[in-house]
PDB file of N, CA and C in Angstrom:
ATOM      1  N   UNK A   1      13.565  -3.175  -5.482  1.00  0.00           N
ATOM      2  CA  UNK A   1      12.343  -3.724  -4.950  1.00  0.00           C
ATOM      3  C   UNK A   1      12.010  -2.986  -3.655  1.00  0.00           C
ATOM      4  N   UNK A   2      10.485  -2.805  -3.507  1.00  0.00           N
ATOM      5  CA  UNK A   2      10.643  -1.797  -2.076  1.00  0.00           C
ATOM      6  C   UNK A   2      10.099  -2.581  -1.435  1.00  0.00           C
ATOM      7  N   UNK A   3       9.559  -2.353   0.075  1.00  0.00           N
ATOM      8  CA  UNK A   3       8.998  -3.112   0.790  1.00  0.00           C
ATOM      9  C   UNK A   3       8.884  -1.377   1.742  1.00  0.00           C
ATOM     10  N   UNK A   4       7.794  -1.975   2.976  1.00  0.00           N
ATOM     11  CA  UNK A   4       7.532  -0.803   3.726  1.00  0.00           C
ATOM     12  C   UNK A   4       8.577  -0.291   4.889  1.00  0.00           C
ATOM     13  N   UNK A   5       8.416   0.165   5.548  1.00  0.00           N
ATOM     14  CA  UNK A   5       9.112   1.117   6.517  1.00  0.00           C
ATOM     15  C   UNK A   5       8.895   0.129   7.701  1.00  0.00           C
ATOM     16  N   UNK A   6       9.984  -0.584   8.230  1.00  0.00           N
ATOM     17  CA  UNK A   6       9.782  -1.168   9.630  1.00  0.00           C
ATOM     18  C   UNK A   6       9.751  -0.730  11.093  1.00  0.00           C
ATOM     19  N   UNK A   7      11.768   0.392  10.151  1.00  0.00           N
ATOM     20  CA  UNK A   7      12.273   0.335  11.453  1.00  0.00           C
ATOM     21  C   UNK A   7      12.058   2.156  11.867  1.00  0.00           C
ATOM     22  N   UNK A   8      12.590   2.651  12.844  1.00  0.00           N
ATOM     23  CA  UNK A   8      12.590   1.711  14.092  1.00  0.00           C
ATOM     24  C   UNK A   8      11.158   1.819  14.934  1.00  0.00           C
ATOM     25  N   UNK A   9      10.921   1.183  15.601  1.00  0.00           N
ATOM     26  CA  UNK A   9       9.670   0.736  16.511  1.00  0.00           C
ATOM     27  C   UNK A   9       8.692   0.720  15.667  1.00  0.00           C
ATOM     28  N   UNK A  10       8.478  -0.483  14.485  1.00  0.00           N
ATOM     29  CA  UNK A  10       7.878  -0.596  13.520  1.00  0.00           C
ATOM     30  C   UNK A  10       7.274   0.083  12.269  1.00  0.00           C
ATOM     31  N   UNK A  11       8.248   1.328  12.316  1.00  0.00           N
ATOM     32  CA  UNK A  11       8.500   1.984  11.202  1.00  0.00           C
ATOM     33  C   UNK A  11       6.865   2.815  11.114  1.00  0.00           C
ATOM     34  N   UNK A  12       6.987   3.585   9.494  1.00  0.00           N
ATOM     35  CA  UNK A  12       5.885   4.291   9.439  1.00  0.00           C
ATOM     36  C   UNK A  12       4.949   3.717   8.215  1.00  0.00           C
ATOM     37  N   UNK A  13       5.399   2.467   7.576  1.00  0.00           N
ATOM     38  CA  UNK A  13       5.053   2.163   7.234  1.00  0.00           C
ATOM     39  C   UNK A  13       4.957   2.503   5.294  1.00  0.00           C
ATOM     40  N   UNK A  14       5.089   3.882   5.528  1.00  0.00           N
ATOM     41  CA  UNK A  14       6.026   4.138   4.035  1.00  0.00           C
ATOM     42  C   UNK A  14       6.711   2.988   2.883  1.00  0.00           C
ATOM     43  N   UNK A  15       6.318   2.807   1.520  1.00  0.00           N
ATOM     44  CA  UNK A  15       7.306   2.202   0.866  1.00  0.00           C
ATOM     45  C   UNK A  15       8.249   2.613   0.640  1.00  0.00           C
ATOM     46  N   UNK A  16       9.838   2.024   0.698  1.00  0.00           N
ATOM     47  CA  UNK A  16      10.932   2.037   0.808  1.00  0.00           C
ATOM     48  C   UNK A  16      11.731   1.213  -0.311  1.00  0.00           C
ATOM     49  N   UNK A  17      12.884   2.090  -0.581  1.00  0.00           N
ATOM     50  CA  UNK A  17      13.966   1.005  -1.277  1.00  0.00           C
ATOM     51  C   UNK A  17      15.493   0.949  -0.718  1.00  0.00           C
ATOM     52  N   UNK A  18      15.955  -0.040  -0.920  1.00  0.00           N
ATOM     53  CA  UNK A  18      17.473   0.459  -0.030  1.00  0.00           C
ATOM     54  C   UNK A  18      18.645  -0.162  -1.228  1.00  0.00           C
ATOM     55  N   UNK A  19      19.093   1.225  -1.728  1.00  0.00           N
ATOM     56  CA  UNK A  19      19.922   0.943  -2.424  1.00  0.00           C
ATOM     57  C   UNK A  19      21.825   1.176  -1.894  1.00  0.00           C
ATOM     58  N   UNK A  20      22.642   1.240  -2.804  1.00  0.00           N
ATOM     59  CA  UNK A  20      23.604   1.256  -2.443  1.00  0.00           C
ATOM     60  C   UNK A  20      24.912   2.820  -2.886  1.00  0.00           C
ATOM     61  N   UNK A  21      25.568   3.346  -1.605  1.00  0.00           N
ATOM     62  CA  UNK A  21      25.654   4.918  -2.501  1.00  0.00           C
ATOM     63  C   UNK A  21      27.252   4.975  -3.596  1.00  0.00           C
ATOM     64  N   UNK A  22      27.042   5.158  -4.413  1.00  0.00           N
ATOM     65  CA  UNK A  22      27.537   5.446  -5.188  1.00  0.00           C
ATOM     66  C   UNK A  22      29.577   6.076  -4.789  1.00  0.00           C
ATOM     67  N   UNK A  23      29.184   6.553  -4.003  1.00  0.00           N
ATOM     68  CA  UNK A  23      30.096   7.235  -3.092  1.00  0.00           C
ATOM     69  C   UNK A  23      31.406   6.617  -2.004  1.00  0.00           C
ATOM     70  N   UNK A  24      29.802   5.841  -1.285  1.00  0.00           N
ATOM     71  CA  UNK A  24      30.833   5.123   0.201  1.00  0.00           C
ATOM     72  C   UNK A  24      30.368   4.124   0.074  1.00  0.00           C
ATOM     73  N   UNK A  25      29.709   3.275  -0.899  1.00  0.00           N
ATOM     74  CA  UNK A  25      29.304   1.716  -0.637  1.00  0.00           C
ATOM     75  C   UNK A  25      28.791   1.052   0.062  1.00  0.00           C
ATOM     76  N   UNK A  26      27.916   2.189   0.707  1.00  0.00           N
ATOM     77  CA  UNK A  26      27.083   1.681   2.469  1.00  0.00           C
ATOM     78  C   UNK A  26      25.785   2.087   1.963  1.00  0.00           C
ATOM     79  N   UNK A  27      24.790   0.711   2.281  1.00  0.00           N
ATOM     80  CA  UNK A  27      22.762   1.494   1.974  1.00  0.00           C
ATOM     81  C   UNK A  27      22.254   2.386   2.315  1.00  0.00           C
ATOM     82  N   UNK A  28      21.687   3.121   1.289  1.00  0.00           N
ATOM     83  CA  UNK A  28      20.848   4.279   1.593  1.00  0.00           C
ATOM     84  C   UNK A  28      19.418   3.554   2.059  1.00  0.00           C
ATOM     85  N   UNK A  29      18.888   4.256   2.530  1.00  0.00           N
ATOM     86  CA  UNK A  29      16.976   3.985   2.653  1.00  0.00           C
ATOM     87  C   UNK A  29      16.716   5.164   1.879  1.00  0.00           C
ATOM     88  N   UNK A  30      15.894   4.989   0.589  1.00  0.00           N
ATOM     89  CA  UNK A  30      15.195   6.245  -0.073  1.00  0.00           C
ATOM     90  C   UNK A  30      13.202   5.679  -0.025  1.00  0.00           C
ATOM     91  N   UNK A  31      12.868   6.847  -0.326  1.00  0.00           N
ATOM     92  CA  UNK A  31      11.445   6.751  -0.437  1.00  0.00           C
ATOM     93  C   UNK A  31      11.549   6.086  -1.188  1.00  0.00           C
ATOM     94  N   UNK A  32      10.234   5.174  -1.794  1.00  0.00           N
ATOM     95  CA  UNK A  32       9.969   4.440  -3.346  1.00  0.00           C
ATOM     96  C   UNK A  32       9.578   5.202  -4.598  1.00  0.00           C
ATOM     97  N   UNK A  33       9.266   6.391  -4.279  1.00  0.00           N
ATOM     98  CA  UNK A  33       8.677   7.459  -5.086  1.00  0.00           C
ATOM     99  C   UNK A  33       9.462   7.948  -5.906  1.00  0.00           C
ATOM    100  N   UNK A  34       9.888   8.105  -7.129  1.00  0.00           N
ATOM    101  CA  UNK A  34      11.114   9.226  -7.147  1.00  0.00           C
ATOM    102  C   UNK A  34      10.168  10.502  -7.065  1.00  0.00           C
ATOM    103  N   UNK A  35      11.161  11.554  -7.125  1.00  0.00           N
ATOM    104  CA  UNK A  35      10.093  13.282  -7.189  1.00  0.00           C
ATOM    105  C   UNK A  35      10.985  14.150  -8.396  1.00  0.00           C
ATOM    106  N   UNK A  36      10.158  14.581  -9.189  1.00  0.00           N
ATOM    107  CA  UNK A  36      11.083  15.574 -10.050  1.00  0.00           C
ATOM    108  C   UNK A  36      11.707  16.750  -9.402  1.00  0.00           C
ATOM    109  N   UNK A  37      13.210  16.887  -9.290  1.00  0.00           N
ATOM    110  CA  UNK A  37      13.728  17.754  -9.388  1.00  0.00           C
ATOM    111  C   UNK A  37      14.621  18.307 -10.035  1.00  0.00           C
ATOM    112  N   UNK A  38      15.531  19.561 -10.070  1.00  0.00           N
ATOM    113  CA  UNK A  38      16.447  20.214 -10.905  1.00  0.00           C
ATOM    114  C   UNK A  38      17.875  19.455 -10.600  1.00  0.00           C
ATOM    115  N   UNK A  39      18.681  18.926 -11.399  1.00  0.00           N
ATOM    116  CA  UNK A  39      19.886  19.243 -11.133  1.00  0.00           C
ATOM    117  C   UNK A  39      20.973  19.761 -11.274  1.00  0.00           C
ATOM    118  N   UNK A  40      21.459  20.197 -10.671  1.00  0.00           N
ATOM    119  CA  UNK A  40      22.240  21.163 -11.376  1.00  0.00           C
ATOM    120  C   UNK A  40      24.245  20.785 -11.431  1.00  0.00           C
ATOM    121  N   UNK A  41      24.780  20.836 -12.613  1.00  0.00           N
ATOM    122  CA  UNK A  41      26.012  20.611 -12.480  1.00  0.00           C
ATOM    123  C   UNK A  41      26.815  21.998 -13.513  1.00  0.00           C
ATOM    124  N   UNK A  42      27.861  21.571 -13.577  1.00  0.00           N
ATOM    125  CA  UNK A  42      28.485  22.686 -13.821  1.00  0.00           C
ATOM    126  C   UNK A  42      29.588  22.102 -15.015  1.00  0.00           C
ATOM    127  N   UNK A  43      29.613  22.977 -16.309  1.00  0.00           N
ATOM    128  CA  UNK A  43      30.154  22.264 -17.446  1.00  0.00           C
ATOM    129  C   UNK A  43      31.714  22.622 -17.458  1.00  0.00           C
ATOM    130  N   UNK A  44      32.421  21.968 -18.376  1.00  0.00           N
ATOM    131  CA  UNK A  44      33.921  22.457 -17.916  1.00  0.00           C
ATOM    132  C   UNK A  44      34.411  24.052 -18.229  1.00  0.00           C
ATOM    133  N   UNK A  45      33.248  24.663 -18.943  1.00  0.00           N
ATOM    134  CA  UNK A  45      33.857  25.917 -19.013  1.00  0.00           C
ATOM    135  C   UNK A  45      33.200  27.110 -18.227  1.00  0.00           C
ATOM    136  N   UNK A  46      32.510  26.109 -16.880  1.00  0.00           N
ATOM    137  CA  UNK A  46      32.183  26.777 -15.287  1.00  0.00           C
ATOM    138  C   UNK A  46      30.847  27.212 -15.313  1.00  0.00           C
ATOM    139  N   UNK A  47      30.487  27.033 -16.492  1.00  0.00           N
ATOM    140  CA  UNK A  47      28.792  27.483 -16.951  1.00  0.00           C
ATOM    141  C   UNK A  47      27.823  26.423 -16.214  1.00  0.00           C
ATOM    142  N   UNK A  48      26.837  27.201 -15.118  1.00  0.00           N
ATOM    143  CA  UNK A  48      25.896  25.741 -14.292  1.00  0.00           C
ATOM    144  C   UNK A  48      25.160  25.598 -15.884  1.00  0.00           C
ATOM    145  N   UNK A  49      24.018  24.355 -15.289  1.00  0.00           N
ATOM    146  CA  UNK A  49      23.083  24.361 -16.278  1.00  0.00           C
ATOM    147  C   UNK A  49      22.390  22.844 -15.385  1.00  0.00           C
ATOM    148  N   UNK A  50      21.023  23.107 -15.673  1.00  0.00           N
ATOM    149  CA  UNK A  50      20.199  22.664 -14.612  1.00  0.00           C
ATOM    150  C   UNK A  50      19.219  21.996 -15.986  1.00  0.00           C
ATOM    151  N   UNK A  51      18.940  20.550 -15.094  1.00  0.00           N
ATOM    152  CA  UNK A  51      18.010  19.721 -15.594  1.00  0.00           C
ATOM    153  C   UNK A  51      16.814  18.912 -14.953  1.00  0.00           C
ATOM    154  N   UNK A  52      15.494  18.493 -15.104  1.00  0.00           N
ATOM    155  CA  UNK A  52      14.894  18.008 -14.288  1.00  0.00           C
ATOM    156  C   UNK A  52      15.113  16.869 -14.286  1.00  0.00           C
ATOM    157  N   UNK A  53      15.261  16.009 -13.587  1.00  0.00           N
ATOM    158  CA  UNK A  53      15.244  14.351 -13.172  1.00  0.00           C
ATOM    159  C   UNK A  53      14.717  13.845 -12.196  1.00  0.00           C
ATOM    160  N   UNK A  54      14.228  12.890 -12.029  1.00  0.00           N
ATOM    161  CA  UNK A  54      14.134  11.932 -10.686  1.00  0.00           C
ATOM    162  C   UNK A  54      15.023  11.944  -9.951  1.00  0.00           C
ATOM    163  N   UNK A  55      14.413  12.336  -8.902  1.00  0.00           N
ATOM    164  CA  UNK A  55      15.579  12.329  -7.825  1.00  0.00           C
ATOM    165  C   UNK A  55      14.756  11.398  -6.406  1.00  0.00           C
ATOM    166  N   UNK A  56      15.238  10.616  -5.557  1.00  0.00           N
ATOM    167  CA  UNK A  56      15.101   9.898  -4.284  1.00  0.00           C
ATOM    168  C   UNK A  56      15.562  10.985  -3.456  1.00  0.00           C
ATOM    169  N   UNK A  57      14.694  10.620  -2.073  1.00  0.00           N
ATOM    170  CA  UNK A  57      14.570  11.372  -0.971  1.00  0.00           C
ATOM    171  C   UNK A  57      15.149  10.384  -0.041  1.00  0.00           C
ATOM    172  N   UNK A  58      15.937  10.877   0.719  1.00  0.00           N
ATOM    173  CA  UNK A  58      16.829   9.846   1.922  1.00  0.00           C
ATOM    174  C   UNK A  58      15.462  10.089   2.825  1.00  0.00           C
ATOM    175  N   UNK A  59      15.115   8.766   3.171  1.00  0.00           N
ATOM    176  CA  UNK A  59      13.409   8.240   3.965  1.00  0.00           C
ATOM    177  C   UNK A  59      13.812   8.661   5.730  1.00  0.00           C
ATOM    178  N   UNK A  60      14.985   8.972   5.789  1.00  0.00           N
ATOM    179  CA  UNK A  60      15.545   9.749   6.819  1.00  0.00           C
ATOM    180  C   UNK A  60      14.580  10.943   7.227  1.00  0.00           C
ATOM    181  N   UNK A  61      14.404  11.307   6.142  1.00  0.00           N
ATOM    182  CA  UNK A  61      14.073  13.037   6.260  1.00  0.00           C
ATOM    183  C   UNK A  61      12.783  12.787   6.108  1.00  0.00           C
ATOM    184  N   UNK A  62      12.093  12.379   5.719  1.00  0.00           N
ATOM    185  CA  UNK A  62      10.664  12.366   5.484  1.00  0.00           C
ATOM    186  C   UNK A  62      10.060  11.567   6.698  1.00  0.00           C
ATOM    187  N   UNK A  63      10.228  10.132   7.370  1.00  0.00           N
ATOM    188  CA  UNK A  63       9.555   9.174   8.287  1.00  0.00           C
ATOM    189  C   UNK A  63       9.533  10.024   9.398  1.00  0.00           C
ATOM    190  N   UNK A  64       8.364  10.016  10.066  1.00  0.00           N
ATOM    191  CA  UNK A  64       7.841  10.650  11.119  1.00  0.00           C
ATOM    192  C   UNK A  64       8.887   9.668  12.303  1.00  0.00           C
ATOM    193  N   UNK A  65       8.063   8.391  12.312  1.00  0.00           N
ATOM    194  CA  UNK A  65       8.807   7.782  13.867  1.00  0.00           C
ATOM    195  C   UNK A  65      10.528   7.741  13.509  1.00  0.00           C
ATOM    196  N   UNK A  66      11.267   8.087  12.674  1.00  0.00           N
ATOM    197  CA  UNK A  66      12.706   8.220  12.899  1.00  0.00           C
ATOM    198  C   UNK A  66      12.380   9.598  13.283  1.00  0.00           C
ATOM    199  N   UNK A  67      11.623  11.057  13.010  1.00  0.00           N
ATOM    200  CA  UNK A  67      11.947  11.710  13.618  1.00  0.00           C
ATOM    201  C   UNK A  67      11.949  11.603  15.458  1.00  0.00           C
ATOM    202  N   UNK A  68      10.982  11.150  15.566  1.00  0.00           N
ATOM    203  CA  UNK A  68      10.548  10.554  17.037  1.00  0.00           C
ATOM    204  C   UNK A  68      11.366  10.055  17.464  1.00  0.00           C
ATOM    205  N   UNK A  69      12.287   9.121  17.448  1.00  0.00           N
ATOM    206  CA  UNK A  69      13.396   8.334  18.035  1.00  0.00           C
ATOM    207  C   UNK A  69      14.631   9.182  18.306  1.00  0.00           C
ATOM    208  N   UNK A  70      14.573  10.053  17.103  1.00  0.00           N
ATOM    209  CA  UNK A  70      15.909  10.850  17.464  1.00  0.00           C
ATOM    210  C   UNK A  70      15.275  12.484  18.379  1.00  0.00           C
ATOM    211  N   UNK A  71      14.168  12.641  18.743  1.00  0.00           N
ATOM    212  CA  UNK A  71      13.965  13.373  19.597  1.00  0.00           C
ATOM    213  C   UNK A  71      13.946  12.848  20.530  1.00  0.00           C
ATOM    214  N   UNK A  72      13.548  11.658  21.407  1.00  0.00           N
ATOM    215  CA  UNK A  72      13.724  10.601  22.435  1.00  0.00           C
ATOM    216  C   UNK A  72      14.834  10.600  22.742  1.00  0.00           C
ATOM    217  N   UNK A  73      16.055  10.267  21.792  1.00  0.00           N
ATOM    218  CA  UNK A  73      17.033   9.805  22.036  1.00  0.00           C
ATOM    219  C   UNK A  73      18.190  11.532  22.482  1.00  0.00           C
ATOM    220  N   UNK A  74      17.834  12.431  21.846  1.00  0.00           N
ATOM    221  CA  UNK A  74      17.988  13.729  22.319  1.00  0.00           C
ATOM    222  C   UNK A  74      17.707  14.419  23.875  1.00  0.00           C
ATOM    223  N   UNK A  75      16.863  13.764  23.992  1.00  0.00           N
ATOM    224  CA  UNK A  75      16.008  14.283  25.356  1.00  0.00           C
ATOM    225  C   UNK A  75      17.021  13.287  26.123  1.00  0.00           C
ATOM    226  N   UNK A  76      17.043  11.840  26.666  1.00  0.00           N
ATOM    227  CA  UNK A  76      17.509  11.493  26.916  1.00  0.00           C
ATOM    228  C   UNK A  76      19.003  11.641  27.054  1.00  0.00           C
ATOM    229  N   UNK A  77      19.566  11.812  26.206  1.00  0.00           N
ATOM    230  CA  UNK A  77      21.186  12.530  26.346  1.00  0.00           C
ATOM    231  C   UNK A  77      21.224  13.783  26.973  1.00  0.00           C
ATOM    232  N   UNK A  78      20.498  14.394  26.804  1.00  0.00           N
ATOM    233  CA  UNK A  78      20.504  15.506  27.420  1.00  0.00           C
ATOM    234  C   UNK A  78      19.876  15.225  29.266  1.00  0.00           C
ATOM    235  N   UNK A  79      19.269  14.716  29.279  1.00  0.00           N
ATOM    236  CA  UNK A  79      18.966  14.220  30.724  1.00  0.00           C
ATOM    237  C   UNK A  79      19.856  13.479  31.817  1.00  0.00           C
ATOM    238  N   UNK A  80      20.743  13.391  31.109  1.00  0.00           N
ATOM    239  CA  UNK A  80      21.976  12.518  31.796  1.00  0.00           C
ATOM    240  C   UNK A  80      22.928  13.563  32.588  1.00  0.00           C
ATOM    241  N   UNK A  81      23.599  13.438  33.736  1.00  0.00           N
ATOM    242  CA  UNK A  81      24.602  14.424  34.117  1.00  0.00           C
ATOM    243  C   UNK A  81      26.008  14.009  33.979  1.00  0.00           C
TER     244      UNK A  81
END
């Protein structure tokens, strides 16, 4: 289920989904969109071979005001002695 983009300092407003990773068991934030891309894995006899699928975008990389916060928060660390 998505809902929009809050955080941080009220987000960008983007629809969002927050699922769970597969990996480390901690939420992702992905766009709501999926986007076609390739994937590519590799068969057991070392041969790649690439397919298109839906793939989610970590909303990390795309939301403008998270980029903003972590340039703020950059500047600031760096301003400190």
């Amino acid at each position: 289920m998505s809902r929009p983009c809050r955080w941080p300092d009220g987000g960008c407003g983007a629809e969002v989904e927050f699922l769970i990773s597969a990996t480390t068991g901690r939420k992702v934030v992905v766009d709501a969109k999926p986007e076609k891309r390739y994937v590519v894995a590799e068969t057991d006899d070392g041969q790649r071979v690439a397919a298109v699928m839906d793939t989610y975008v970590d909303h990390h990389a795309t939301c403008a005001v998270f980029a903003a916060m972590v340039i703020r928060g950059r500047a600031a660390k760096a301003a400190q002695p």
